[in-house]
Protein backbone atom coordinates (compact mmCIF):
# COMPACT_ATOMS: atom_id res chain seq x y z
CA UNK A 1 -3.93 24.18 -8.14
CA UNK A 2 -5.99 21.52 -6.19
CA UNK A 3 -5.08 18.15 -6.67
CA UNK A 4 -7.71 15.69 -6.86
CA UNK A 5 -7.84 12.78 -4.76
CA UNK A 6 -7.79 10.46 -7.68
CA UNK A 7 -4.94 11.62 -9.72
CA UNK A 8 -2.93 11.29 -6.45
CA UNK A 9 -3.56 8.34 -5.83
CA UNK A 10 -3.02 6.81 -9.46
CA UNK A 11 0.60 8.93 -8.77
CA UNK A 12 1.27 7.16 -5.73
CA UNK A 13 0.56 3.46 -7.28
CA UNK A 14 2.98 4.33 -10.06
CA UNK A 15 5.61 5.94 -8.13
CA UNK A 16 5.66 2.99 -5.57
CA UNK A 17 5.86 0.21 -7.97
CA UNK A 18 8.77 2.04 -9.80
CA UNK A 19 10.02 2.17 -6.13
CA UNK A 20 9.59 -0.69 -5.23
CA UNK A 21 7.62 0.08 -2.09
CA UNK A 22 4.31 0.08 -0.62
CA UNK A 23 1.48 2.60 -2.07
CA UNK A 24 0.61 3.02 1.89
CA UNK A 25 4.25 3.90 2.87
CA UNK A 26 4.36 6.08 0.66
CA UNK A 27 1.25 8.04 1.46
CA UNK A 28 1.70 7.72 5.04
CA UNK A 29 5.07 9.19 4.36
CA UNK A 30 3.65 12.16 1.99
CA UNK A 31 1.10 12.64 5.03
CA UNK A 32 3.35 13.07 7.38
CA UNK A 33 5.34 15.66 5.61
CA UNK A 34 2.45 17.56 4.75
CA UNK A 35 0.60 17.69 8.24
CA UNK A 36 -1.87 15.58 6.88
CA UNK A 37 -2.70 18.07 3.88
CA UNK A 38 -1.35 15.94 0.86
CA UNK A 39 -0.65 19.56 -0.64
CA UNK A 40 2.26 18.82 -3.42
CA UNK A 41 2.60 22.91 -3.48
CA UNK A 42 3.11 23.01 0.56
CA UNK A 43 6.37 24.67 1.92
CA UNK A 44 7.49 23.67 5.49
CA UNK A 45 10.40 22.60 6.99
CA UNK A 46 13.07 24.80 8.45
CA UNK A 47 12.50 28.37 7.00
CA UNK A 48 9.52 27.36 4.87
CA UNK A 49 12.10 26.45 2.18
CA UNK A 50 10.95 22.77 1.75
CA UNK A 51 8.04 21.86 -0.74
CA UNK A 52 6.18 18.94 -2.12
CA UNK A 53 4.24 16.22 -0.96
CA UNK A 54 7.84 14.65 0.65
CA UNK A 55 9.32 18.61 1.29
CA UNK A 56 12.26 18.17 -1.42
CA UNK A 57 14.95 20.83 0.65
CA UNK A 58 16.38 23.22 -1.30
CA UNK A 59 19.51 21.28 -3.11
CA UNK A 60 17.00 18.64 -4.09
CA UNK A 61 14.53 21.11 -5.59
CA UNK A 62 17.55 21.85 -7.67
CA UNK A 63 18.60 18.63 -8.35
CA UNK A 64 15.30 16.90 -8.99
CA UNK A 65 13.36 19.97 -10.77
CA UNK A 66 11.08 20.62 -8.62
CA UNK A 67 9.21 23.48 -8.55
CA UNK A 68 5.62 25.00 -7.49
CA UNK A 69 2.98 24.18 -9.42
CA UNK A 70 4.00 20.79 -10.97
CA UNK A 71 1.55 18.01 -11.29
CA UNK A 72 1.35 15.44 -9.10
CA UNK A 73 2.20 13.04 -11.21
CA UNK A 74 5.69 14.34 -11.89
């Protein structure tokens, strides 16, 4: 599923104000870990077993219910 560049960025606004952090952090951040792709269905990481726009490892995927194929906004 592509992922326009407007819904992430109206994810990115919310998510940093309920963070309490900058929208640019953030995105840098979500670049970083993506190789510049801002893909949230990427896997990386060691063993390809990380995914998401800030690779959630595998006990996180678990803990935070994350999974491929989720909108960006969640």
């Amino acid at each position: 599923m592509m992922v326009s560049m407007g819904d992430l960025v109206s994810s990115v606004r919310a998510s940093a104000a309920r963070l309490g952090i900058s929208p640019v952090d953030l995105l840098t951040a979500m670049s970083y870990e993506t190789g510049g792709k801002l893909d949230p269905n990427q896997w990386g990481g060691a063993g390809g077993r990380y995914l998401g726009l800030i690779q959630f490892g595998p006990e996180e995927q678990r803990k935070y219910g994350v999974k491929p194929g989720m909108d960006v906004g969640d």
